[in-house]
C-alpha atoms as a PDB file:
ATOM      1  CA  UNK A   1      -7.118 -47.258 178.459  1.00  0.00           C
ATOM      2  CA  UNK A   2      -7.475 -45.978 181.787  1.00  0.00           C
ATOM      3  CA  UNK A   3     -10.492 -45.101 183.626  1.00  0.00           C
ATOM      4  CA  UNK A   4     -10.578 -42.233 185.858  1.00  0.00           C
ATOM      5  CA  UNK A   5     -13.093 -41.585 188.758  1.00  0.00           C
ATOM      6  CA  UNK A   6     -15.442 -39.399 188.579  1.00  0.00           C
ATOM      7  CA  UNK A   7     -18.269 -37.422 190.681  1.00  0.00           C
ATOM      8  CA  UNK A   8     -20.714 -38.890 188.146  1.00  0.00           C
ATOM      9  CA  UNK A   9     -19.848 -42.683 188.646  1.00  0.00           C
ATOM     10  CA  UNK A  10     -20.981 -42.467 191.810  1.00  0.00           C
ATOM     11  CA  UNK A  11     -24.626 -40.853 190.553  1.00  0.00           C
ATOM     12  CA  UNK A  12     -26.511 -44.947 190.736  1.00  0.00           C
ATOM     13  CA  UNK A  13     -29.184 -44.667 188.781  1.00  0.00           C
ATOM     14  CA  UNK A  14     -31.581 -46.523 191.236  1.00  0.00           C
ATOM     15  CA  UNK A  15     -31.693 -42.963 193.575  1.00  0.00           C
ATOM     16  CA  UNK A  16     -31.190 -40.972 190.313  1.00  0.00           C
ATOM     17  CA  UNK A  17     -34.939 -41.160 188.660  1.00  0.00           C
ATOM     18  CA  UNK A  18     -36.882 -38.518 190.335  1.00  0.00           C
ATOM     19  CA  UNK A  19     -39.605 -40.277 191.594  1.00  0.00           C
ATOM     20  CA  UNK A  20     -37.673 -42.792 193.484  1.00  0.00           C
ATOM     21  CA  UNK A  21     -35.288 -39.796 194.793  1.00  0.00           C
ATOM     22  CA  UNK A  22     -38.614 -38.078 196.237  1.00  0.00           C
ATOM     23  CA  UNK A  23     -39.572 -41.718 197.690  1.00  0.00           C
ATOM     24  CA  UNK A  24     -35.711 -41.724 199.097  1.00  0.00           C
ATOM     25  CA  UNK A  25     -35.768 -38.320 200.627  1.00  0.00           C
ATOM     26  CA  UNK A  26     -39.348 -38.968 202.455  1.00  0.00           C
ATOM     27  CA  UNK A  27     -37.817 -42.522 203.989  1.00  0.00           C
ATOM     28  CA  UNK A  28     -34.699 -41.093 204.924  1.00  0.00           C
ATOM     29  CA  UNK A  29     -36.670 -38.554 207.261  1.00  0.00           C
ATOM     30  CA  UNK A  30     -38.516 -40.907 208.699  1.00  0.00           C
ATOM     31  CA  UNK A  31     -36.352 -43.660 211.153  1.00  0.00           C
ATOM     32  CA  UNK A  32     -40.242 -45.745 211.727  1.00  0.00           C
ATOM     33  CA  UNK A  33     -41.121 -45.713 208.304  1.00  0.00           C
ATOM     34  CA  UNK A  34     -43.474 -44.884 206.004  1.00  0.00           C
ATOM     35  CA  UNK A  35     -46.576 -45.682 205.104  1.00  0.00           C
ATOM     36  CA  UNK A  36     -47.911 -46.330 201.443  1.00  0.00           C
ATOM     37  CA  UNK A  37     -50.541 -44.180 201.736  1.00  0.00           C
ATOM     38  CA  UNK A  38     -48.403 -41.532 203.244  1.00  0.00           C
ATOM     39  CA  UNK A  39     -45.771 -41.921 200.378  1.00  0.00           C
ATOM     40  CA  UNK A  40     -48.063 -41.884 197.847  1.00  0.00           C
ATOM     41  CA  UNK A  41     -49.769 -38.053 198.908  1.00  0.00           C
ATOM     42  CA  UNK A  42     -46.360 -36.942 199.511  1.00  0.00           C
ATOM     43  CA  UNK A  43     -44.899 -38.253 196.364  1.00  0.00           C
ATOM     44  CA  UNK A  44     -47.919 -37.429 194.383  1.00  0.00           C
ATOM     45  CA  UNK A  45     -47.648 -40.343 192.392  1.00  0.00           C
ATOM     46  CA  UNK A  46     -50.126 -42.963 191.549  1.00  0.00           C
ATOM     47  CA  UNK A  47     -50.507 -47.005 193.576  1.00  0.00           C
ATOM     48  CA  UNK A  48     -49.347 -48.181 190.529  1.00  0.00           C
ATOM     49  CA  UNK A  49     -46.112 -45.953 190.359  1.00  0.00           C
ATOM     50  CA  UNK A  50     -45.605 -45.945 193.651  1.00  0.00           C
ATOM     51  CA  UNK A  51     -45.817 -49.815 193.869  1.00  0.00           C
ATOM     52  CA  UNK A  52     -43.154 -50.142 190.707  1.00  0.00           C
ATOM     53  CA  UNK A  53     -40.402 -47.808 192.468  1.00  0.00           C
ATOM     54  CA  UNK A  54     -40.959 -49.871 195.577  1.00  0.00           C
ATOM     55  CA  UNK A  55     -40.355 -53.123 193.689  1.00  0.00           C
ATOM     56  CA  UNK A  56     -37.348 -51.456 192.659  1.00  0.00           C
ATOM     57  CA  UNK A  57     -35.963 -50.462 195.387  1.00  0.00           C
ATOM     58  CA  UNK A  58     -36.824 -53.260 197.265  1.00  0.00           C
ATOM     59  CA  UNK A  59     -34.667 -55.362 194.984  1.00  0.00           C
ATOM     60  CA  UNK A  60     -31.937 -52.888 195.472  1.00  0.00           C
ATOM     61  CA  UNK A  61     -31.750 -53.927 199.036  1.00  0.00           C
ATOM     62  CA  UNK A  62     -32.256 -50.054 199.267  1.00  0.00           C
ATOM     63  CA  UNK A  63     -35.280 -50.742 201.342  1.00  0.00           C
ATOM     64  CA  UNK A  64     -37.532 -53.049 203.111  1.00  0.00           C
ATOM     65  CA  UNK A  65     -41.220 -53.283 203.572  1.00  0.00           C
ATOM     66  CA  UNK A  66     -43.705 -54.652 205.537  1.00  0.00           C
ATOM     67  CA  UNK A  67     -47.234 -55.559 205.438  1.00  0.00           C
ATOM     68  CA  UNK A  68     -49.456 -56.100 208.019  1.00  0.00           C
ATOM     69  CA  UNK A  69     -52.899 -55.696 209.361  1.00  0.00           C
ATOM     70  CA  UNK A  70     -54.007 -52.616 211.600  1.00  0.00           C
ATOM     71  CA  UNK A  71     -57.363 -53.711 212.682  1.00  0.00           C
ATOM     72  CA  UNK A  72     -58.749 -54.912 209.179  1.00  0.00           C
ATOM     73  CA  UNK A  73     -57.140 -53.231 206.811  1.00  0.00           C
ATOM     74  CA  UNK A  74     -53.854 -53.873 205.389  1.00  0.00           C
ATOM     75  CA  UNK A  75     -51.142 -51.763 206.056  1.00  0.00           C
ATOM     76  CA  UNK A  76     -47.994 -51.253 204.135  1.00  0.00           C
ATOM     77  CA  UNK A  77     -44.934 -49.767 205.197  1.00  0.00           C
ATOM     78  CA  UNK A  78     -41.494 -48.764 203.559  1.00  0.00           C
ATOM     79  CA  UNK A  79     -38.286 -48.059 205.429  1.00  0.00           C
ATOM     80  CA  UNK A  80     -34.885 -47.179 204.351  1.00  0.00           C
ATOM     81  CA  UNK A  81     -32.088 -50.330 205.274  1.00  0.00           C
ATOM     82  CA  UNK A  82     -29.222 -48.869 206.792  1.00  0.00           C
ATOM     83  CA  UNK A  83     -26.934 -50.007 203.779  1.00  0.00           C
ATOM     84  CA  UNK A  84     -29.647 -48.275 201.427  1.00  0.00           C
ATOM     85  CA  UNK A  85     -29.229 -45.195 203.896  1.00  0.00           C
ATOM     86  CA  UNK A  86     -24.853 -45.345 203.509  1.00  0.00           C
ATOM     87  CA  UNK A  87     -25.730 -45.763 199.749  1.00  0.00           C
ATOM     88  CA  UNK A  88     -27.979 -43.042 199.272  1.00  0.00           C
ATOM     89  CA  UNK A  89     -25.782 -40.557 201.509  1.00  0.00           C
ATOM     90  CA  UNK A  90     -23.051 -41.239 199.587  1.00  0.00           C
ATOM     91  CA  UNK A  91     -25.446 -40.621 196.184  1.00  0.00           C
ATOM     92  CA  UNK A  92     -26.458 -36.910 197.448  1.00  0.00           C
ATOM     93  CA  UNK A  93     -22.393 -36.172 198.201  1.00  0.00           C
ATOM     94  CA  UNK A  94     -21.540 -37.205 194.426  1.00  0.00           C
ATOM     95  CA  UNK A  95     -25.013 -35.537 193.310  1.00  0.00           C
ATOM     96  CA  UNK A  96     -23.655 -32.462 195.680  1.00  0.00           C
ATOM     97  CA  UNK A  97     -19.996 -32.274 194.132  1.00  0.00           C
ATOM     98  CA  UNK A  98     -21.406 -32.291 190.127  1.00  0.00           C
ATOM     99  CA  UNK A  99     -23.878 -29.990 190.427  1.00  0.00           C
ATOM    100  CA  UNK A 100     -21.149 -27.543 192.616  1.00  0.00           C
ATOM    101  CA  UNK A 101     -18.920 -27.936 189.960  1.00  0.00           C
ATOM    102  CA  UNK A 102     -21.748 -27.711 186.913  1.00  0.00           C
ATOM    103  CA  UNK A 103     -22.551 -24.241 189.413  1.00  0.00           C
ATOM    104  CA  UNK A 104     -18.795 -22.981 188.883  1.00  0.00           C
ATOM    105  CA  UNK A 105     -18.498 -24.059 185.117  1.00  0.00           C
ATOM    106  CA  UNK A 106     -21.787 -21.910 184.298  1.00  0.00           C
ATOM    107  CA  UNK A 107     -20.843 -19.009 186.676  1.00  0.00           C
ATOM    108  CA  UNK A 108     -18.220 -17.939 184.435  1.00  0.00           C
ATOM    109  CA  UNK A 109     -20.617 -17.174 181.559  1.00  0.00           C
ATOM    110  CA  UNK A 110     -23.447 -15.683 183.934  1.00  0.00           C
ATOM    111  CA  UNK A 111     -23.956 -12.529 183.191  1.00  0.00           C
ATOM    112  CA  UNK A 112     -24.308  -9.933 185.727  1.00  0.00           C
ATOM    113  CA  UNK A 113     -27.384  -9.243 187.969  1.00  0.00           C
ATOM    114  CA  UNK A 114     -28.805 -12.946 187.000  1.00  0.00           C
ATOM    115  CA  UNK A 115     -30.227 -14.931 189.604  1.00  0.00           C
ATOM    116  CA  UNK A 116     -27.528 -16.539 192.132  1.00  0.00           C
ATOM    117  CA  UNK A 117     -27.502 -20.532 191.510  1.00  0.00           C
ATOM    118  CA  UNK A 118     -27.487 -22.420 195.270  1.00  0.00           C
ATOM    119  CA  UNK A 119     -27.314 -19.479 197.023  1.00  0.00           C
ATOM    120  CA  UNK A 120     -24.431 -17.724 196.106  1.00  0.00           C
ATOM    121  CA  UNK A 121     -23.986 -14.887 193.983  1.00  0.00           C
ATOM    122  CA  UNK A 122     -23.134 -15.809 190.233  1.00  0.00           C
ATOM    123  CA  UNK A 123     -19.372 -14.666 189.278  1.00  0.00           C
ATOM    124  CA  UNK A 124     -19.635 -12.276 186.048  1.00  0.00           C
ATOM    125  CA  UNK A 125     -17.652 -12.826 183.192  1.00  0.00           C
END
């Protein structure tokens, strides 16, 4: 049996949970890091959460993070590795190429004067 390639092999499931996508998109912005706190208002998601996607990603190699003091209180911060960076640009390309292609499949059936999908005006059938 053969295997063929596909858009969705390359969907890895470590950027594909939604949480750790948000996480993703926030370090990817952000070249010094960010901090815990930071991630955790912007992700709206709890320490606990937060601290489990982390762990995650950490052990990806994905990203790296470092603790340390600022005055007395600890401080810690999450950045993006450059191979988790090459790995997650190459996630949003695959993520980009099935949903263009879900986009075409369901623009066939869209009926006319629905709402565009990405931007562009839906095809009528």
């Amino acid at each position: 049996m053969t295997t063929e390639n596909t858009p969705y092999d390359a969907l890895e499931r470590v950027f594909h949970e939604p949480n750790r996508l948000a996480i993703l998109s926030a370090l990817a912005r952000s070249e010094n890091g960010v901090s815990f706190t930071d991630l955790k208002s912007e992700c709206e998601l709890t320490d606990g959460n937060l601290s489990r996607h982390i762990k995650t990603l950490e052990e990806s190699k994905v990203i790296r993070v470092t603790k340390k003091f600022v005055g007395v209180r600890p401080r810690t911060t999450a950045f993006l590795t450059a191979n988790g960076r090459r790995q997650f640009v190459a996630y949003l390309q695959a993520l980009e190429q099935v949903l263009h292609e879900a986009a075409k499949s369901v623009s066939v059936t869209v009926p006319k004067g629905t709402a565009p999908l990405f931007g562009r005006p839906a095809s009528a059938s």
